[in-house]
C-alpha atoms as a PDB file:
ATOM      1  CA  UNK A   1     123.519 -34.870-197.970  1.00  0.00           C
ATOM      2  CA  UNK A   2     126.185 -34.321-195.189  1.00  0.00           C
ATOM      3  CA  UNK A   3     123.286 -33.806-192.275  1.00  0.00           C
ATOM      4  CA  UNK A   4     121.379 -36.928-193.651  1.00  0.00           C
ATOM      5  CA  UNK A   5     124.856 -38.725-192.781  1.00  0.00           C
ATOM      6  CA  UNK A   6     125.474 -41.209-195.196  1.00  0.00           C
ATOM      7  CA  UNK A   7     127.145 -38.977-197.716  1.00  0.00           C
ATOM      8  CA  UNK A   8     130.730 -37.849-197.005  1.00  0.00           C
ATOM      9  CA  UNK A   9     133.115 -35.823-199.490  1.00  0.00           C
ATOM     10  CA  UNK A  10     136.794 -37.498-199.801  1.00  0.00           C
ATOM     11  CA  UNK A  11     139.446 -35.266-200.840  1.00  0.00           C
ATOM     12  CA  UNK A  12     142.213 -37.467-202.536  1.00  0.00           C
ATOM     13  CA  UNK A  13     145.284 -35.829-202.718  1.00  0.00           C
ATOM     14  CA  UNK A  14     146.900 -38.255-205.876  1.00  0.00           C
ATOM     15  CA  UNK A  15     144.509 -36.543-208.119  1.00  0.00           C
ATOM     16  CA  UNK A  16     143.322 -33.818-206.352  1.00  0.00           C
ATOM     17  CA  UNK A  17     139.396 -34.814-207.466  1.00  0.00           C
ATOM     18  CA  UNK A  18     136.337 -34.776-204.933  1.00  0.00           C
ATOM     19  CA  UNK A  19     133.933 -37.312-204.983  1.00  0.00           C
ATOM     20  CA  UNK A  20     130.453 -37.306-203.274  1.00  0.00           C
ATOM     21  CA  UNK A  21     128.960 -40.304-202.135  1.00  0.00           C
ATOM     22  CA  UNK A  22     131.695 -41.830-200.101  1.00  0.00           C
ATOM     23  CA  UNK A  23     131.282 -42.677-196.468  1.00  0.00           C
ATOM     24  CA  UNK A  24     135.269 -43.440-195.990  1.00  0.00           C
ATOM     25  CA  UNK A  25     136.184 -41.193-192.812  1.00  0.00           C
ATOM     26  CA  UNK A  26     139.747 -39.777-192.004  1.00  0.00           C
ATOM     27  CA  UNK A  27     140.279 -42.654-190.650  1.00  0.00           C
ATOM     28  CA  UNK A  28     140.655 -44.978-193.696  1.00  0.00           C
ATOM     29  CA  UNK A  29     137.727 -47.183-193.247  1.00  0.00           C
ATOM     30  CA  UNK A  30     135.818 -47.922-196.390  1.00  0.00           C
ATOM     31  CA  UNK A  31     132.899 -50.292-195.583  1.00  0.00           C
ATOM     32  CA  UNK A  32     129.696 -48.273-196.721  1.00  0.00           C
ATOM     33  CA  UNK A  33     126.881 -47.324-193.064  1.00  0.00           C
ATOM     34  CA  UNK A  34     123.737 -49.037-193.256  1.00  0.00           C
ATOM     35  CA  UNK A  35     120.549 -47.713-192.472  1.00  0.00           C
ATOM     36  CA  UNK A  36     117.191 -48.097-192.212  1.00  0.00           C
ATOM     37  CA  UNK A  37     114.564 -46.608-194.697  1.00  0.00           C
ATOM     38  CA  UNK A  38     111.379 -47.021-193.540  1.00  0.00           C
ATOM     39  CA  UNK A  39     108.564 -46.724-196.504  1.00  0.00           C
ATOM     40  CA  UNK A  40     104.625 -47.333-195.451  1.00  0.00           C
ATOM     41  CA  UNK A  41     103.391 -48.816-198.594  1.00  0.00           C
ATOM     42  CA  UNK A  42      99.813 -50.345-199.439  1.00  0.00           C
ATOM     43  CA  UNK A  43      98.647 -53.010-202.046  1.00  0.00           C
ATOM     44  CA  UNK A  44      95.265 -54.332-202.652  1.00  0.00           C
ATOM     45  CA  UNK A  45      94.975 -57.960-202.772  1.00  0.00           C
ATOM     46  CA  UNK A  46      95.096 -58.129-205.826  1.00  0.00           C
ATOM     47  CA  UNK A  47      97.868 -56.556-206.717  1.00  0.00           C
ATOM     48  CA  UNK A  48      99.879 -59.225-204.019  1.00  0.00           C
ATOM     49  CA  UNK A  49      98.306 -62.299-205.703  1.00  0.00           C
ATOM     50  CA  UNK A  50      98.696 -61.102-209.206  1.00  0.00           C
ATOM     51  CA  UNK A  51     102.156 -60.411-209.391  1.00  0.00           C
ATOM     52  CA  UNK A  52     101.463 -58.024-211.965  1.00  0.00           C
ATOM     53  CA  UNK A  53     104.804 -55.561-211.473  1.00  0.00           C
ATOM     54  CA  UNK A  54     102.775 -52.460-212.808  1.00  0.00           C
ATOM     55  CA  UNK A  55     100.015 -52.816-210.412  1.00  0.00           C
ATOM     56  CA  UNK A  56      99.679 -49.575-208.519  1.00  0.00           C
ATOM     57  CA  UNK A  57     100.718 -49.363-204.739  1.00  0.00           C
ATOM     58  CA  UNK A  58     100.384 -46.066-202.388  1.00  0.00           C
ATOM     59  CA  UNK A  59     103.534 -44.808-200.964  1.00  0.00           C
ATOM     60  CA  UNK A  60     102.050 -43.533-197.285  1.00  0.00           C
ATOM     61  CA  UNK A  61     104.775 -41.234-195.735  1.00  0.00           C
ATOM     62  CA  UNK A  62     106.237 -39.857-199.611  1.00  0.00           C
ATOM     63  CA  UNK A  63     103.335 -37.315-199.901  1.00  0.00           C
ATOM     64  CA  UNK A  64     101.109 -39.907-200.977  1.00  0.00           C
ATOM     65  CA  UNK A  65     102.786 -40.814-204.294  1.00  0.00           C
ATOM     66  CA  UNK A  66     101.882 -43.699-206.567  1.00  0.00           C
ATOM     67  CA  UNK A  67     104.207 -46.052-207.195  1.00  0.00           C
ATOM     68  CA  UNK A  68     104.312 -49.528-209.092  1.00  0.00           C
ATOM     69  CA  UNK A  69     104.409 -53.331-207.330  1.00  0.00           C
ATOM     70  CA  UNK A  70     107.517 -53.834-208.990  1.00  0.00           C
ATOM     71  CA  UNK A  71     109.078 -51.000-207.348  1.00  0.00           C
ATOM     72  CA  UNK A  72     108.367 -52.002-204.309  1.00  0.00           C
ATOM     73  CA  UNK A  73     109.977 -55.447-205.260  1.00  0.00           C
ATOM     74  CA  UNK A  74     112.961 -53.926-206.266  1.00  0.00           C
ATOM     75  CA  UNK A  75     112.964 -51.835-203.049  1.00  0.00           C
ATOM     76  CA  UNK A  76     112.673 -55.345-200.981  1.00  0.00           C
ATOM     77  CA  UNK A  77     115.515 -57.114-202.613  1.00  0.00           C
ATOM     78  CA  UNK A  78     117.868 -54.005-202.756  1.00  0.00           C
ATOM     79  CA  UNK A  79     119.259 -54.366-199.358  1.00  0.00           C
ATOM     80  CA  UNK A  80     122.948 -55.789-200.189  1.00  0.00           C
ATOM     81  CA  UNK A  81     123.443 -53.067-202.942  1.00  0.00           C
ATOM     82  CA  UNK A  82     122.315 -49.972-201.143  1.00  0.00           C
ATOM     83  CA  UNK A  83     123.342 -50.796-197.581  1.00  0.00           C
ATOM     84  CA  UNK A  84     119.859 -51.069-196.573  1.00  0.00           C
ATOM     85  CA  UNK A  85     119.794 -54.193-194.107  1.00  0.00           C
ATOM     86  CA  UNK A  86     116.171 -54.133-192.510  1.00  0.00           C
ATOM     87  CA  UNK A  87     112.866 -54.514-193.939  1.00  0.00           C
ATOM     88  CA  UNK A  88     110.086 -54.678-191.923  1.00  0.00           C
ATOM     89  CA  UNK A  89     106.682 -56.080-192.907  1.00  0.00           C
ATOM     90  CA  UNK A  90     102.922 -55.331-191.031  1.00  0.00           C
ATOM     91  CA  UNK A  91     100.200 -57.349-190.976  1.00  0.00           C
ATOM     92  CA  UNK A  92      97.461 -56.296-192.996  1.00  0.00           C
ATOM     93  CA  UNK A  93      94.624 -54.817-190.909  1.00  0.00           C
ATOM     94  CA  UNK A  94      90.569 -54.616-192.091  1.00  0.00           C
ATOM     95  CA  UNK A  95      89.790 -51.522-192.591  1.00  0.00           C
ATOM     96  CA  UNK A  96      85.939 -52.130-192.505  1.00  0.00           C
ATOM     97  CA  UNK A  97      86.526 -54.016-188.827  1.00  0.00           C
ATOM     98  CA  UNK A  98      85.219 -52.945-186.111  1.00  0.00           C
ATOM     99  CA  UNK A  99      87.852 -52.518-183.318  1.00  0.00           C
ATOM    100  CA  UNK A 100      87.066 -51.319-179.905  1.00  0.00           C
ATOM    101  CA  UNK A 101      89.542 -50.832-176.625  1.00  0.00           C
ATOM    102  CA  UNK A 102      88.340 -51.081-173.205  1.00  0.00           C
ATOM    103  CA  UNK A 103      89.917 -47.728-171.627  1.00  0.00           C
ATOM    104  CA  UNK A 104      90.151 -44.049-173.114  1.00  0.00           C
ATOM    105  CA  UNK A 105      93.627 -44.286-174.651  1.00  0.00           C
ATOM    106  CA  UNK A 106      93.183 -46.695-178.192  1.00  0.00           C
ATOM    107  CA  UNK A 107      95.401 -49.905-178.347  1.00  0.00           C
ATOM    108  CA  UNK A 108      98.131 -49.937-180.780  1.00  0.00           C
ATOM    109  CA  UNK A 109      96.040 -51.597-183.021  1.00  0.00           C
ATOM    110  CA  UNK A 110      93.323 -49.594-183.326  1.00  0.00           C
ATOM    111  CA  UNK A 111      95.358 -45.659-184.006  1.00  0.00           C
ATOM    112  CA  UNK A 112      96.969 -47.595-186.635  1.00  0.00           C
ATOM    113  CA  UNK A 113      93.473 -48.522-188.328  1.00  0.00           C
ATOM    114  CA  UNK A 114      92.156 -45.032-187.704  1.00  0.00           C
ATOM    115  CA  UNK A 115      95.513 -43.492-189.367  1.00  0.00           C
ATOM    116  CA  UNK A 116      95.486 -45.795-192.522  1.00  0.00           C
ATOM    117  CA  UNK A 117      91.432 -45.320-192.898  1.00  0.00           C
ATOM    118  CA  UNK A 118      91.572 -41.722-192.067  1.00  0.00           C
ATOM    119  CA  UNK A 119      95.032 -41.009-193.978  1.00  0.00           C
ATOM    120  CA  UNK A 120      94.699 -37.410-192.833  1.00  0.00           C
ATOM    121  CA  UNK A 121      92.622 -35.013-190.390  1.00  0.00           C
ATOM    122  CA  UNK A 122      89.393 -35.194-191.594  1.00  0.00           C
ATOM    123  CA  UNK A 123      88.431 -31.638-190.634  1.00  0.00           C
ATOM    124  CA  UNK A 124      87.086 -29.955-194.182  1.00  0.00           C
ATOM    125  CA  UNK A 125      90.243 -29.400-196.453  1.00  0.00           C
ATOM    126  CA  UNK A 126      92.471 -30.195-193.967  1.00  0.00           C
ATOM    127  CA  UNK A 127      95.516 -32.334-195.013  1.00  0.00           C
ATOM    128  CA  UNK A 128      97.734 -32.894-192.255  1.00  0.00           C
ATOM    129  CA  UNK A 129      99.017 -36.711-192.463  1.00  0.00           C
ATOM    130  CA  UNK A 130      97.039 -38.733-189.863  1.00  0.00           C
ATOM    131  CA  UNK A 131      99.912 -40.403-187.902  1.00  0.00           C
ATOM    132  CA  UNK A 132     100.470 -36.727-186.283  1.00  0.00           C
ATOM    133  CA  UNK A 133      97.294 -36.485-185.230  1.00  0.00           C
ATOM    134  CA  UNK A 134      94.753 -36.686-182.401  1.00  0.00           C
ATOM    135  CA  UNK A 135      92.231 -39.691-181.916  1.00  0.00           C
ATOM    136  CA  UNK A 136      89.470 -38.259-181.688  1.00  0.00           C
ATOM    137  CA  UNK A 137      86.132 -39.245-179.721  1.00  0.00           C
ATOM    138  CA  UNK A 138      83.171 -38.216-182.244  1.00  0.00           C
ATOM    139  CA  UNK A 139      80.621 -38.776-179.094  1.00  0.00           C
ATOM    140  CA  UNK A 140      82.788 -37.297-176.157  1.00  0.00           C
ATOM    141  CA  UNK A 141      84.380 -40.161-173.580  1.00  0.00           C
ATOM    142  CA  UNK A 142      82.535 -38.156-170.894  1.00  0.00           C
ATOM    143  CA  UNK A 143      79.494 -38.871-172.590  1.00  0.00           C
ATOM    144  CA  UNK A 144      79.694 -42.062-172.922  1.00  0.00           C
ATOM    145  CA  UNK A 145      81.375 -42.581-176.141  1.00  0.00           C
ATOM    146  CA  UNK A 146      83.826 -45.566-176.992  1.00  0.00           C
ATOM    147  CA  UNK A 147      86.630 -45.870-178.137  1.00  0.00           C
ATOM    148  CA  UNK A 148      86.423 -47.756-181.164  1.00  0.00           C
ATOM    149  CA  UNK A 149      86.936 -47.793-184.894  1.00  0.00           C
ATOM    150  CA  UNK A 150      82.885 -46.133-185.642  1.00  0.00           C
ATOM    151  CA  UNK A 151      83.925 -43.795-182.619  1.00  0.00           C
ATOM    152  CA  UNK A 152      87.151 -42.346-183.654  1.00  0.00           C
ATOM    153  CA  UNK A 153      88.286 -40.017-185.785  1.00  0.00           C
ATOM    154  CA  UNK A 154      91.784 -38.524-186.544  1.00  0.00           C
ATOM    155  CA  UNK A 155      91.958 -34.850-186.166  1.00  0.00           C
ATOM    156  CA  UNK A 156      94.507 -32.492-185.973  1.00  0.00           C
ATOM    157  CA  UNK A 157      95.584 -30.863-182.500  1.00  0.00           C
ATOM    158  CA  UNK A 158      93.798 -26.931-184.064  1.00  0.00           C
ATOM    159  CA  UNK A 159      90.890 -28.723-185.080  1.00  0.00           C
ATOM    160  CA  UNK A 160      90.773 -30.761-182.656  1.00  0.00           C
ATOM    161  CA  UNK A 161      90.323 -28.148-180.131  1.00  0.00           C
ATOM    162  CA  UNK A 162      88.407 -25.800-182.748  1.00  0.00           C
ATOM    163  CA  UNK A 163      85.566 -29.081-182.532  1.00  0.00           C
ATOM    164  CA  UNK A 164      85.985 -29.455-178.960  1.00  0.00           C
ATOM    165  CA  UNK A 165      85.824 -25.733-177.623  1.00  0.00           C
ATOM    166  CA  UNK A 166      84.020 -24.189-180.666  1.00  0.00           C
ATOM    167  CA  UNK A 167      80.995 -25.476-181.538  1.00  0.00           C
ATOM    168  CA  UNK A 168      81.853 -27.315-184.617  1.00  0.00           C
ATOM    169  CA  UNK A 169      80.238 -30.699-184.763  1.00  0.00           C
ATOM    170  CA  UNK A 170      80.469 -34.089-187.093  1.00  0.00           C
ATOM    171  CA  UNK A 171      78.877 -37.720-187.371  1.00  0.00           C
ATOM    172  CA  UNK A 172      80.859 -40.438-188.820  1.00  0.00           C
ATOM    173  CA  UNK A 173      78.083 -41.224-192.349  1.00  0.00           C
ATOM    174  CA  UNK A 174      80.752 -44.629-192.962  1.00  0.00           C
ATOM    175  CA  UNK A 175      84.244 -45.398-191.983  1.00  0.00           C
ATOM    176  CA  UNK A 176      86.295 -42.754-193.061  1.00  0.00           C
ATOM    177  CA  UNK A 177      83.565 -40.285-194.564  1.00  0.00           C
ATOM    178  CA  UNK A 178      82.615 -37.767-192.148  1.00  0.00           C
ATOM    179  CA  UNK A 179      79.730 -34.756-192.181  1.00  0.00           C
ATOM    180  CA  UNK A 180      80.793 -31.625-190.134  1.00  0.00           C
ATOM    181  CA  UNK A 181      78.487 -28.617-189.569  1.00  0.00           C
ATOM    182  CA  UNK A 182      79.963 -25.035-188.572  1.00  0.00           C
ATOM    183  CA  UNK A 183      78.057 -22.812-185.973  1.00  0.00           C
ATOM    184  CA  UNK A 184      77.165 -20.338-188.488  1.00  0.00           C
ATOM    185  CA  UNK A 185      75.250 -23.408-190.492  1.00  0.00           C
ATOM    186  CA  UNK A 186      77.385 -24.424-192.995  1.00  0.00           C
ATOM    187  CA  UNK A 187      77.681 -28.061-193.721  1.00  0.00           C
ATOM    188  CA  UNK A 188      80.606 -29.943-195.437  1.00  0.00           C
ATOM    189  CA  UNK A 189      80.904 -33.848-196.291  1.00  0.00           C
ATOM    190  CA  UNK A 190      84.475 -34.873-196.084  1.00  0.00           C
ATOM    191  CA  UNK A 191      85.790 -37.863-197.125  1.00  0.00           C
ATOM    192  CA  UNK A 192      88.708 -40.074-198.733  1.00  0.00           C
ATOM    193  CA  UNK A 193      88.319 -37.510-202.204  1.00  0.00           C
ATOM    194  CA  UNK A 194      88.297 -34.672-200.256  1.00  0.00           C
ATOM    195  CA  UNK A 195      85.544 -31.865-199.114  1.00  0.00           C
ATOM    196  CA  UNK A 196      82.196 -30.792-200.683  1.00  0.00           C
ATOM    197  CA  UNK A 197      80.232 -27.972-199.361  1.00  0.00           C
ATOM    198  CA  UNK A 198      76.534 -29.016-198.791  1.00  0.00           C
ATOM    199  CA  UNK A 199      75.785 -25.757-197.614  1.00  0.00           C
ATOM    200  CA  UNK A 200      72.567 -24.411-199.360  1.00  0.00           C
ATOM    201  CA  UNK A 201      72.645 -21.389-201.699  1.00  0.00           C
ATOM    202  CA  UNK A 202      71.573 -18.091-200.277  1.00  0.00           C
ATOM    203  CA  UNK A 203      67.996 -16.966-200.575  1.00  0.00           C
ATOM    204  CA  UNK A 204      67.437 -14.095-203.269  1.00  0.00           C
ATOM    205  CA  UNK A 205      64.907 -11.684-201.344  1.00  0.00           C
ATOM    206  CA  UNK A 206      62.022 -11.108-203.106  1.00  0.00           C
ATOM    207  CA  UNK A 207      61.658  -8.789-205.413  1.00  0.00           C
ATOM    208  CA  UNK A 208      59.623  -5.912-204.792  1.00  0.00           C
END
């Protein structure tokens, strides 16, 4: 609590009791430190135009935990009891849209669409969150790939170099669902419920 620094102990001599949860310093000053929480949270539609408070939500950067509309509420109109003084609200972005930039390097606007499509490296059982990874090109720039939304995938920095140095290779089937193949043959289909194997069965020999 003491290296998150917002949570102090006070040692009062009158009663010789420590409490936890004060931020009063040596000093004497007792106003509480506001900070910023930062919480990447997505709602369908209709969970913003029902106002039904139980309607489910997806907490991003909490592990991926489900949490209720009303929460979040609560969470948005908790900042003059917790200390919590900014809130900060993003446009919603299309998924399914089609976003290209001009250059190598992806605007702004497109990583974040990759990273909330992709949620995390799409390599086969990989779950590293996407925000800390690469951007990948599918179809290499040098080969005259784009750099848009059908043309980028987010990939860890082992797997991205295990795709681009050895010999693994995937096509983008839809936004977000991805089919890799393995130099020995194997194939996997990875997507937003995780990885199958679509490698065939071995071959019994015949029997003699």
């Amino acid at each position: 609590m003491l290296a998150r620094g917002e949570q102090s102990l006070e040692f009062d001599p009158a009663d010789g009791v420590v409490s936890a949860g004060s931020t009063t310093p040596l000093g004497g000053s007792t106003s509480p430190k506001a900070r910023d929480v930062v919480l990447n949270v997505h709602l369908s539609e209709d969970a913003l135009r029902s106002g039904d408070r139980n309607a489910p939500a997806w907490l991003e950067n909490a592990g991926g935990h489900l949490v209720t509309a009303g929460q979040v509420a609560d969470w948005c109109g908790a900042g003059s009891t917790t200390g919590t003084t900014k809130i900060t609200v993003r446009p919603v972005l299309d998924l399914a849209e089609t976003l290209q930039s001009t250059g190598y390097q992806p605007s702004p606007t497109l990583t974040e669409q990759i990273e909330l499509r992709d949620r995390t490296c799409v390599f086969p059982w990989c779950n590293r969150p996407a925000r800390g990874c690469d951007k990948d090109h599918i179809i290499p720039w040098q080969e005259g790939g784009s750099t848009s939304s059908d043309n980028l995938a987010a990939l860890c920095r082992r797997h991205h170099r295990l795709k681009t140095h050895g010999g693994w290779t995937y096509t983008m089937v839809e936004p977000g669902t991805y089919l890799w193949h393995s130099p020995h043959g194997h194939t996997w289909l990875r997507d937003r419920t995780g990885t199958t194997d679509l490698s065939p069965p071995p071959v019994e020999p015949p029997h003699q």
